[in-house]
C-alpha atoms as a PDB file:
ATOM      1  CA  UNK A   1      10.645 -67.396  79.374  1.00  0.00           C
ATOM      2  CA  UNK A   2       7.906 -65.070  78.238  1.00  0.00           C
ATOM      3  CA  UNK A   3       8.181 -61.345  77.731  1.00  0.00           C
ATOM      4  CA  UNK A   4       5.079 -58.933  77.847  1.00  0.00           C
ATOM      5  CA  UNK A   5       4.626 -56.806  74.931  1.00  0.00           C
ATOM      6  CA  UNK A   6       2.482 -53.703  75.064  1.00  0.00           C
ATOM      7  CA  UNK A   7       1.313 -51.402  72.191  1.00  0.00           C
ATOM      8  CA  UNK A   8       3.274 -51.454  68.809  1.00  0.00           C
ATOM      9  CA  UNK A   9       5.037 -49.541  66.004  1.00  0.00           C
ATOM     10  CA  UNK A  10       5.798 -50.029  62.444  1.00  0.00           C
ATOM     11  CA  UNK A  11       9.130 -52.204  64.497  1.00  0.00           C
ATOM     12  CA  UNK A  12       6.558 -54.785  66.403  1.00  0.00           C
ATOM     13  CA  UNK A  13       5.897 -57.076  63.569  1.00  0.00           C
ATOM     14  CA  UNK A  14      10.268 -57.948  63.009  1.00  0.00           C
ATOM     15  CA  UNK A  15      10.720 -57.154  66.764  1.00  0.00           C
ATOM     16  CA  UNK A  16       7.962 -60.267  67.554  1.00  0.00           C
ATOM     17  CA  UNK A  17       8.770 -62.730  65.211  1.00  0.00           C
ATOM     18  CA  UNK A  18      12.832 -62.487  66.182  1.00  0.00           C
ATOM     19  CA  UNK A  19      11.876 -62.919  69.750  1.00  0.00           C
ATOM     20  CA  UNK A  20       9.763 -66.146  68.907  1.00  0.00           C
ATOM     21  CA  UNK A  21      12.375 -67.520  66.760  1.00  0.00           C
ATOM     22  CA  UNK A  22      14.768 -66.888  69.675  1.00  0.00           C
ATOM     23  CA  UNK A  23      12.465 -69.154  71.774  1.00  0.00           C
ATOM     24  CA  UNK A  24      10.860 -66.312  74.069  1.00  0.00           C
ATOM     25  CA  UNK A  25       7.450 -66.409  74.568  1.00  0.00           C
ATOM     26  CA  UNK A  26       5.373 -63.445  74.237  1.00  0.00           C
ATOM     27  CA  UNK A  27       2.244 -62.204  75.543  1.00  0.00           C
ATOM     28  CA  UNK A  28       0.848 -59.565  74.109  1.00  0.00           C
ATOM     29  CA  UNK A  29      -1.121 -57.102  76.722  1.00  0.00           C
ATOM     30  CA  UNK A  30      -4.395 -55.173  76.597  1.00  0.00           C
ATOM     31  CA  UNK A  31      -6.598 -53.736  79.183  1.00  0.00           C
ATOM     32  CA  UNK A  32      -8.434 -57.187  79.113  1.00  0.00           C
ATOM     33  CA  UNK A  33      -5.870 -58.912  80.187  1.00  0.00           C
ATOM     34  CA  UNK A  34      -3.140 -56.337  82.285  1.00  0.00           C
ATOM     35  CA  UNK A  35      -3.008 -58.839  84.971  1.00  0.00           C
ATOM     36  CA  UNK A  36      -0.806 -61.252  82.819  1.00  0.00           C
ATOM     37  CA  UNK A  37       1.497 -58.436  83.306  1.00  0.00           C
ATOM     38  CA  UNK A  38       2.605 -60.373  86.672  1.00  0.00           C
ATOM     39  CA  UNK A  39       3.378 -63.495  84.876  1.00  0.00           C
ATOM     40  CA  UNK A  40       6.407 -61.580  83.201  1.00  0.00           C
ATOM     41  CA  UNK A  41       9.452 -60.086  84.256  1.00  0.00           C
ATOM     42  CA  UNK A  42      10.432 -57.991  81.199  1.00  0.00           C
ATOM     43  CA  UNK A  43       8.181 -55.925  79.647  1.00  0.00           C
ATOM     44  CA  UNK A  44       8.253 -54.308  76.157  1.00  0.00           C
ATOM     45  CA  UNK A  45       7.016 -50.452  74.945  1.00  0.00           C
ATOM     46  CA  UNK A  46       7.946 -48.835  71.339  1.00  0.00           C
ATOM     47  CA  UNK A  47      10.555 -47.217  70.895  1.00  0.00           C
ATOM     48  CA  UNK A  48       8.474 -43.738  71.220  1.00  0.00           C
ATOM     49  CA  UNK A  49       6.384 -45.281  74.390  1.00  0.00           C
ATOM     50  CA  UNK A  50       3.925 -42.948  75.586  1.00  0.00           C
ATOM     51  CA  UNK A  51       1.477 -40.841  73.897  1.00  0.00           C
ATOM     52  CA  UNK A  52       0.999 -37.257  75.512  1.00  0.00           C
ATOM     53  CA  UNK A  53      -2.056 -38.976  77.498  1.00  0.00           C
ATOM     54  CA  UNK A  54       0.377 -41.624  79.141  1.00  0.00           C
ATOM     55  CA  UNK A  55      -1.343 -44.074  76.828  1.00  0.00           C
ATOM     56  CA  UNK A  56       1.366 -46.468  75.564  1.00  0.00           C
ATOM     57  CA  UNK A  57       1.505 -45.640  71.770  1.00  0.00           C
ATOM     58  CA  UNK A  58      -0.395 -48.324  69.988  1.00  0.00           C
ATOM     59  CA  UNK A  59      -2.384 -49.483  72.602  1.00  0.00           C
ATOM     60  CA  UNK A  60      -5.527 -47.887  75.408  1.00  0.00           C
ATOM     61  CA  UNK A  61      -3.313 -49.471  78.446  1.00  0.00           C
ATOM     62  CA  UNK A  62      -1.561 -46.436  80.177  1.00  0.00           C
ATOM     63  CA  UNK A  63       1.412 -46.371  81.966  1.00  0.00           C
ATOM     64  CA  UNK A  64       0.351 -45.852  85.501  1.00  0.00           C
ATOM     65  CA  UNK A  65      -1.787 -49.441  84.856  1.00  0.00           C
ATOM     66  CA  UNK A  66       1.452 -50.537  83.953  1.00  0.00           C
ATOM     67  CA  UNK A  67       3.072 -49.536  86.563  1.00  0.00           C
ATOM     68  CA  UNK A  68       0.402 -50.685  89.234  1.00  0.00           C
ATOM     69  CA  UNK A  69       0.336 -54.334  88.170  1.00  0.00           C
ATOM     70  CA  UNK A  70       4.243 -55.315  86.594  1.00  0.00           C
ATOM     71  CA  UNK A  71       5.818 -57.967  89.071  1.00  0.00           C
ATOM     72  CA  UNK A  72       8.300 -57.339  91.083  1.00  0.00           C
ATOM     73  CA  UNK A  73      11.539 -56.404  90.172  1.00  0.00           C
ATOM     74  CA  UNK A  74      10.120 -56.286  86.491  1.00  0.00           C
ATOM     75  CA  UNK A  75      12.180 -54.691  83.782  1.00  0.00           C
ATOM     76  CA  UNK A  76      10.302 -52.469  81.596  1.00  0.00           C
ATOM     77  CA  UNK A  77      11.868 -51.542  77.949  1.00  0.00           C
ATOM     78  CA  UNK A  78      10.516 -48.387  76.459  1.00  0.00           C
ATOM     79  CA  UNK A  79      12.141 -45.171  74.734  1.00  0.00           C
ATOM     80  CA  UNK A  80      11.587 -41.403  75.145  1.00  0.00           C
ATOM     81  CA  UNK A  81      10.569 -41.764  78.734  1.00  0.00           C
ATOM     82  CA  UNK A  82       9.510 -38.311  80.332  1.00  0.00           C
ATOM     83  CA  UNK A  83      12.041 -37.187  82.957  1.00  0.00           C
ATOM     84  CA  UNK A  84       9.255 -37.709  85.683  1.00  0.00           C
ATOM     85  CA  UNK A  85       8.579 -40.922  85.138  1.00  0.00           C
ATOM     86  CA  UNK A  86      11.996 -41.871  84.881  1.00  0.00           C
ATOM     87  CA  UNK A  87      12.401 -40.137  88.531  1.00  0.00           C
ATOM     88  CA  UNK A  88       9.668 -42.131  90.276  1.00  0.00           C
ATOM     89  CA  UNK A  89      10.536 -44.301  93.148  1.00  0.00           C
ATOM     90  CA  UNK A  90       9.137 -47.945  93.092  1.00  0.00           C
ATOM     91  CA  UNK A  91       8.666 -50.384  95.837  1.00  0.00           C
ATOM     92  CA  UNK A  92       9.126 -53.252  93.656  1.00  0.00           C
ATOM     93  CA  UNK A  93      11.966 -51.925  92.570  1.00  0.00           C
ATOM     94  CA  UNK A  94      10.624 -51.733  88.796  1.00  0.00           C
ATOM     95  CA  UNK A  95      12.946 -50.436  86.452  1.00  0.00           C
ATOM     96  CA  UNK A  96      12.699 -48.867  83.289  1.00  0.00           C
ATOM     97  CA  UNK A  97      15.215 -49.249  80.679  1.00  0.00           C
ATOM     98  CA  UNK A  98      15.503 -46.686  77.449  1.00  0.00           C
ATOM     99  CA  UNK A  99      16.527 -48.660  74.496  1.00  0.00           C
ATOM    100  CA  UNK A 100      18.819 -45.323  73.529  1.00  0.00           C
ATOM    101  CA  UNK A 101      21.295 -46.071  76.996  1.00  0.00           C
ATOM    102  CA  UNK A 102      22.448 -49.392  75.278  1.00  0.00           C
ATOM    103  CA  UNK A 103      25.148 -48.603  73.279  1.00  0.00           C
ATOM    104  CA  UNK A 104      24.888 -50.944  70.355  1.00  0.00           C
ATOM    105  CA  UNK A 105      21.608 -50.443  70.081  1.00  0.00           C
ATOM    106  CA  UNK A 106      22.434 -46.744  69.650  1.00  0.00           C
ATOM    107  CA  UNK A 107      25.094 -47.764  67.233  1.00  0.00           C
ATOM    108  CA  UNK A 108      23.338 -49.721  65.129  1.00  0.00           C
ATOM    109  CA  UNK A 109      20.378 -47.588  65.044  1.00  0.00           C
ATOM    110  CA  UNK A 110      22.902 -44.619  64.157  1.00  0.00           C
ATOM    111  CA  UNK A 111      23.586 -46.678  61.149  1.00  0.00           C
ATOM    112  CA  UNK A 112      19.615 -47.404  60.111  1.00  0.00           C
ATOM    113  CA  UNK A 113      19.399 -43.556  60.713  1.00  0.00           C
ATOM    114  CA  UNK A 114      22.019 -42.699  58.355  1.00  0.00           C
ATOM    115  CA  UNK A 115      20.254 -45.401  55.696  1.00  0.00           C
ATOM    116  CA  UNK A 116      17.161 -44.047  55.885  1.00  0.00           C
ATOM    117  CA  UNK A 117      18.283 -40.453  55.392  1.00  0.00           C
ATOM    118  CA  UNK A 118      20.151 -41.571  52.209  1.00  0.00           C
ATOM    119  CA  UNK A 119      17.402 -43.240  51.022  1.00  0.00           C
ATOM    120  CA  UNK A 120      14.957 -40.098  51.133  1.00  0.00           C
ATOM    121  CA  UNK A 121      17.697 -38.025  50.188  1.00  0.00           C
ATOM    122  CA  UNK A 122      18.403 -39.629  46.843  1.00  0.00           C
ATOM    123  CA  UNK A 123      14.609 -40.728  45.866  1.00  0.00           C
ATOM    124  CA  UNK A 124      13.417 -36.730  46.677  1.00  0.00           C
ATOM    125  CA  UNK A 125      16.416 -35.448  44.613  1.00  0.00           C
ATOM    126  CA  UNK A 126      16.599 -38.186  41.661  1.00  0.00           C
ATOM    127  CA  UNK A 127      20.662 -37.532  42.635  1.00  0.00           C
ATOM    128  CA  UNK A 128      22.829 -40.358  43.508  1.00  0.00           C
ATOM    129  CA  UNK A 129      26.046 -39.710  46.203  1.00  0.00           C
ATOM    130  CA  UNK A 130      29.133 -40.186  44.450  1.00  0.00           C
ATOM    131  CA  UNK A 131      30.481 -36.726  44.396  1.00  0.00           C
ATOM    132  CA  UNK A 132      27.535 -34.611  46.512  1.00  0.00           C
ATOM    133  CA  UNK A 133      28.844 -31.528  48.177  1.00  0.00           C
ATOM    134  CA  UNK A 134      27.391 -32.921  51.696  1.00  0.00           C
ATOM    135  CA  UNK A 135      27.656 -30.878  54.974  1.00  0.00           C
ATOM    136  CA  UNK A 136      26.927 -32.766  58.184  1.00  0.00           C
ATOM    137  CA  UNK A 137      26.052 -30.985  61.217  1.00  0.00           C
ATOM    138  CA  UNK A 138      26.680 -32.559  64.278  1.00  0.00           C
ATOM    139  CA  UNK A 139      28.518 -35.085  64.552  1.00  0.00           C
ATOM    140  CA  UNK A 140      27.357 -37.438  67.497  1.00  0.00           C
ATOM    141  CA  UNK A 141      26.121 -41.041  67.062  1.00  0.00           C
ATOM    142  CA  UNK A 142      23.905 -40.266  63.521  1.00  0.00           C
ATOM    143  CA  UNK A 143      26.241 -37.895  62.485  1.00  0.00           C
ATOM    144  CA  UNK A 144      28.739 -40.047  62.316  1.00  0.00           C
ATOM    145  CA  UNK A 145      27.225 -43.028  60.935  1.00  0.00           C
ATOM    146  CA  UNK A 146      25.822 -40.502  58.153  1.00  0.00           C
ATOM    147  CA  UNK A 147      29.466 -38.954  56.963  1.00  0.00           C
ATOM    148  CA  UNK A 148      30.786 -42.229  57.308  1.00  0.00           C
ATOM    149  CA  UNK A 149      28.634 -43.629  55.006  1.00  0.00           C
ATOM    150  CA  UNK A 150      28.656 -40.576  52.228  1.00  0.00           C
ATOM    151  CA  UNK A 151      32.352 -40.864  52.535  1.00  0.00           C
ATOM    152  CA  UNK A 152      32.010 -44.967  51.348  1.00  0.00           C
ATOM    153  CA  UNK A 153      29.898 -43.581  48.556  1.00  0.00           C
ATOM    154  CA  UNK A 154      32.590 -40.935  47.579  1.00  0.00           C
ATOM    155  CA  UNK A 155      30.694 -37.532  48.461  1.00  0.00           C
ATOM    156  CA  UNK A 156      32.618 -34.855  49.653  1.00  0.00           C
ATOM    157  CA  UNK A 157      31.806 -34.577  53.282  1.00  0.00           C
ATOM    158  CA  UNK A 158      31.936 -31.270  55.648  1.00  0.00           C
ATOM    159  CA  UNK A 159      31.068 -31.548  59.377  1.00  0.00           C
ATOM    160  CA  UNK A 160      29.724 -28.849  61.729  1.00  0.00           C
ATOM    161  CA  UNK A 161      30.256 -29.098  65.128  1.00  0.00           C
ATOM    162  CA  UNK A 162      31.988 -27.030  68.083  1.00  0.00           C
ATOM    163  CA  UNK A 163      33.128 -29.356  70.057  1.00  0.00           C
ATOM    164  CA  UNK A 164      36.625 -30.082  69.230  1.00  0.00           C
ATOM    165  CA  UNK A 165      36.691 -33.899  70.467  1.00  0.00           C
ATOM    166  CA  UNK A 166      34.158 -34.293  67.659  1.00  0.00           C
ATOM    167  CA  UNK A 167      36.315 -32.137  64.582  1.00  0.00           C
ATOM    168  CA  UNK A 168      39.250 -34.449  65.823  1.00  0.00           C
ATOM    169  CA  UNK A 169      36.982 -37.464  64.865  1.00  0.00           C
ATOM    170  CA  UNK A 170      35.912 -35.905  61.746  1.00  0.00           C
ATOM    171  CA  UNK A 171      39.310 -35.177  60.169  1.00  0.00           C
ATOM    172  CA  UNK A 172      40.460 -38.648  61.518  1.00  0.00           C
ATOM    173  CA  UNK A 173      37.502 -39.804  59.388  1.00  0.00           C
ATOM    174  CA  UNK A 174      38.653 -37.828  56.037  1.00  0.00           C
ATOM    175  CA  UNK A 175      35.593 -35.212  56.403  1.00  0.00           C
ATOM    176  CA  UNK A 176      36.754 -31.734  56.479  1.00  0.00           C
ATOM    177  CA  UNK A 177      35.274 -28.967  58.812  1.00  0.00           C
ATOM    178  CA  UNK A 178      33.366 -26.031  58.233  1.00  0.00           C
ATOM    179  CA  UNK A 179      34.401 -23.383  60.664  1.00  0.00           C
ATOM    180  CA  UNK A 180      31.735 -20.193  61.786  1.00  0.00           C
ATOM    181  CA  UNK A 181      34.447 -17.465  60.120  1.00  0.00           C
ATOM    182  CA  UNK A 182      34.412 -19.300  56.971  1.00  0.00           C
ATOM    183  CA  UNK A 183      33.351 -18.334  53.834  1.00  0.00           C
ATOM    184  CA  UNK A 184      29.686 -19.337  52.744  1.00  0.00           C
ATOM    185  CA  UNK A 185      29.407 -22.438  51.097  1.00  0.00           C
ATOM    186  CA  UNK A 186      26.138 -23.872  49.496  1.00  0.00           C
ATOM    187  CA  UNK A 187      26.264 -27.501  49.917  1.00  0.00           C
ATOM    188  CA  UNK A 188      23.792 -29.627  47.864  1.00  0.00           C
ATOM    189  CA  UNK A 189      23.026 -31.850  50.843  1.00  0.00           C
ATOM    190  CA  UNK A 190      22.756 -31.099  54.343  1.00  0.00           C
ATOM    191  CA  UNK A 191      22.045 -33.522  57.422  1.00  0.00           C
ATOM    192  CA  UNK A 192      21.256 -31.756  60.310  1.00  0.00           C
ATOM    193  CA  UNK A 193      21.553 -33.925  63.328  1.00  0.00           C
ATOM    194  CA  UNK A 194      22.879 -31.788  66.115  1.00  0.00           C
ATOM    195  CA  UNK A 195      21.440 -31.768  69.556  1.00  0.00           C
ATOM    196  CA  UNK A 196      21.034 -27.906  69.599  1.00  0.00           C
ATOM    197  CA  UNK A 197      19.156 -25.333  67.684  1.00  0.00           C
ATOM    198  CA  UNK A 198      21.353 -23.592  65.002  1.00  0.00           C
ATOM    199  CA  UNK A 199      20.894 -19.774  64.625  1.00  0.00           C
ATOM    200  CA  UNK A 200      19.483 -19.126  60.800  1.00  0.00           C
ATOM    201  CA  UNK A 201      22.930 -16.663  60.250  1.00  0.00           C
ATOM    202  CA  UNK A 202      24.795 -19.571  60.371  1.00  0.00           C
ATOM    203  CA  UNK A 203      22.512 -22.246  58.596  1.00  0.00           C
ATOM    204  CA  UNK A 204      22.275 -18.860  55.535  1.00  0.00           C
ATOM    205  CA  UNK A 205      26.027 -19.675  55.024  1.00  0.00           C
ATOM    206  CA  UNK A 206      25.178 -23.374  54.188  1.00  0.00           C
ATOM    207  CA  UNK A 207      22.415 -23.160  51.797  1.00  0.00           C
ATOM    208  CA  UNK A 208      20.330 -21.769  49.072  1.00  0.00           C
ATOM    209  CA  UNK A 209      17.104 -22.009  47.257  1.00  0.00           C
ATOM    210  CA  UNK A 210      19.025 -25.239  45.559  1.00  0.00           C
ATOM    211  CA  UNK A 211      19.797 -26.879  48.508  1.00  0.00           C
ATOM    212  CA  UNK A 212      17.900 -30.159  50.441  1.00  0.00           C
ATOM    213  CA  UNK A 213      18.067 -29.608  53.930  1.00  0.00           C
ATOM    214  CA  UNK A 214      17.493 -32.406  56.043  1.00  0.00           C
ATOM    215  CA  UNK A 215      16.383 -31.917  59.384  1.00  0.00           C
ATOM    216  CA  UNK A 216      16.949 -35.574  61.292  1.00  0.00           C
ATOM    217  CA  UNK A 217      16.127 -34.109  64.901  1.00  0.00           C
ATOM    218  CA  UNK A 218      12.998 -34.943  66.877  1.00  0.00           C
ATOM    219  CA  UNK A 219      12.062 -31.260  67.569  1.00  0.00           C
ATOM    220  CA  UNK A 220      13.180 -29.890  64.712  1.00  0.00           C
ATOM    221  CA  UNK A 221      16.292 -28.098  65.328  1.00  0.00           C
ATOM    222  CA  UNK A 222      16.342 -26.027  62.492  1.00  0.00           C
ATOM    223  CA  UNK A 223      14.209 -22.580  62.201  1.00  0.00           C
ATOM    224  CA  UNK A 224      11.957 -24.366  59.307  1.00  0.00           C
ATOM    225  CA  UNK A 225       9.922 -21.087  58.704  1.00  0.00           C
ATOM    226  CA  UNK A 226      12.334 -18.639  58.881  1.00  0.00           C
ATOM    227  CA  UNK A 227      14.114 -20.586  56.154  1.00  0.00           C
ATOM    228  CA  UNK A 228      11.341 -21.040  54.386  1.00  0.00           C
ATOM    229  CA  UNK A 229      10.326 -17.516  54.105  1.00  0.00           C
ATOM    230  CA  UNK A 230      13.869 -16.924  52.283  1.00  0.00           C
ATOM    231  CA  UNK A 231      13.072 -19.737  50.196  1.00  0.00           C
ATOM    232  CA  UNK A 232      14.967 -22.458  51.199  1.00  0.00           C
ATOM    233  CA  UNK A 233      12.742 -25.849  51.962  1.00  0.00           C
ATOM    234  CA  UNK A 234      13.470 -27.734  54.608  1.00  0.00           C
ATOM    235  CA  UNK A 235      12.386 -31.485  55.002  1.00  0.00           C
ATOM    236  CA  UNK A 236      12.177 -32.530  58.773  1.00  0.00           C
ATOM    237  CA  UNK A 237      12.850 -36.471  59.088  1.00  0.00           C
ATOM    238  CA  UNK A 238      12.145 -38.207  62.652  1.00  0.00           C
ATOM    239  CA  UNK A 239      11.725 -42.158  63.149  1.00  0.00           C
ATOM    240  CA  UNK A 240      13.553 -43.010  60.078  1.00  0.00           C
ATOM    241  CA  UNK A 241      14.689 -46.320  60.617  1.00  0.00           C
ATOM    242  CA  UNK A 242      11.165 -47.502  61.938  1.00  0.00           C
ATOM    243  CA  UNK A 243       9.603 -45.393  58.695  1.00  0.00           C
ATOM    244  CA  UNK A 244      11.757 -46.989  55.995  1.00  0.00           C
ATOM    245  CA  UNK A 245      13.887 -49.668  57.913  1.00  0.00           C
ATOM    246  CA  UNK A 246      11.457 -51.537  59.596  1.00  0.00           C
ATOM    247  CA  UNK A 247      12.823 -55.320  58.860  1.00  0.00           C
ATOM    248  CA  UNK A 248      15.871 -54.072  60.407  1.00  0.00           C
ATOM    249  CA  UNK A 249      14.930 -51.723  63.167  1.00  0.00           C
ATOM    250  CA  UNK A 250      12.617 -54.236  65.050  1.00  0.00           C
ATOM    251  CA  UNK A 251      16.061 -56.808  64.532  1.00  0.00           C
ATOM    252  CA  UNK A 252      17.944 -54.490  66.347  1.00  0.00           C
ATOM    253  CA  UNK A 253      15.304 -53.679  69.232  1.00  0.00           C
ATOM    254  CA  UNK A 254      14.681 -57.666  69.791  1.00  0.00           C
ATOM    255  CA  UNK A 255      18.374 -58.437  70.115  1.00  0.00           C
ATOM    256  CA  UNK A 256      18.810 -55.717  72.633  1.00  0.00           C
ATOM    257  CA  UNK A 257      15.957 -57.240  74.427  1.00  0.00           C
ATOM    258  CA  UNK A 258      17.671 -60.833  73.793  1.00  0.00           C
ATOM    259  CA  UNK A 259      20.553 -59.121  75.265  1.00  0.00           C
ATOM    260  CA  UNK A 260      18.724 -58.256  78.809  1.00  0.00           C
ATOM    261  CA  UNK A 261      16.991 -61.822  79.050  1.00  0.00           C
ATOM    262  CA  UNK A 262      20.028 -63.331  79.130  1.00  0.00           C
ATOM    263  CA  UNK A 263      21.696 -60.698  81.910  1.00  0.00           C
ATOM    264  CA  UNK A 264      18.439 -61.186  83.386  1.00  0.00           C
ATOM    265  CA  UNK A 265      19.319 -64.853  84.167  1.00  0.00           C
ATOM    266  CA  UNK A 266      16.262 -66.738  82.312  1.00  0.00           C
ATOM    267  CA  UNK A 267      17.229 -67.142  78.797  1.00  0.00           C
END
């Protein structure tokens, strides 16, 4: 079988060689050659596929060309898809799959995610883990994987999150909670990896001047210049797997991939 592959990321080189050592056959796409696009039935994007242009990131192909010339019934892997796109009928019935709906993938990239965190966490602060005063807010997928892992490296983990299927999870986990009537508490680490915007009142009670503050979200959920002004820095991560992890984090996309050959029927 042979997969298309259009664009690229720090993940391409890993994600490429596993598929090749998997047997799959790739051809890689340009505007040259977009017409090739109809010799394959699964086609691959980065993980952060479009540019704001509808460019696919890495490459001058845009998505509409895409689009126009994928075979029928093609399968198209990609990740941060706009909701419009996402929303578009097709009369080939194309259909476009976001690596962060699988949920290993999204497991195992959790874990990369919490990795990668640690690593910049301990290289910018010369600190190692064993006994940090850690506070992780929000506790889905990353979050988890993060206090999980600070807990194997014996820090002293506090979790921040309102929902209460989550603080179930957390004290399950040994982490203990930080509540919004507590008393303020300046942890020495904080990951923030909540879907949500936190109001600065509540991140004040967290922090101070000594703190690192770790924002993991894609838009930034934190109010970076608001804190700043008060003097506490705040260090806004995104991509960290494919930044630091990249062996690993193009493993994980081609074995998702692997995963939809397969259901696919061909491999």
């Amino acid at each position: 079988m042979q997969i298309a592959i259009i664009g690229a990321d720090e993940r391409t080189p890993a994600l490429k060689r596993c598929l090749m050592e998997s047997g799959i056959g790739i051809i890689e796409i340009t505007e040259q050659n977009i017409r090739r696009l109809m010799q394959s039935q699964i086609i691959v994007l980065p993980l952060q596929a479009l540019e704001e242009d509808g460019r696919i990131r890495g490459s001058r192909v845009k998505i509409g060309m895409v689009l126009s010339y994928a075979a029928e019934r093609s399968v198209i892997y990609g990740g941060c898809f706009p909701e419009v796109l996402t929303r578009r009928p097709s009369g080939r019935r194309i259909r476009l799959v976001d690596y962060m709906e699988d949920e290993v993938f999204r497991n195992e990239n959790a874990g990369l995610t919490a990795e990668g965190c640690l690593v910049e966490a301990m290289t910018k602060s010369r600190c190692c883990v064993k006994g940090r005063n850690c506070l992780v807010a929000g506790f889905g997928y990353c979050g988890r994987a993060m206090a999980k892992l600070l807990l194997s490296l014996e820090a002293e983990v506090t979790v921040y999150d309102i929902k209460e299927d989550c603080q179930r999870v957390a004290m399950e986990m040994g982490c203990s909670l930080w509540q919004e009537n507590a008393e303020e508490q300046n942890f020495e680490w904080i990951f923030y990896m909540a879907d949500k915007p936190c109001p600065i009142d509540t991140v004040l009670k967290w922090c101070d001047e000594k703190t690192y503050l770790w924002d993991i979200t894609t838009g930034g959920g934190l109010p970076a210049e608001e804190l700043e002004e008060k003097g506490i820095h705040v260090e806004h991560l995104t991509a960290v797997p494919g930044r630091i992890l990249t062996e690993s984090a193009g493993i994980i996309l081609a074995r998702m991939i692997e995963r939809g050959a397969a259901d696919y029927g061909r491999v």
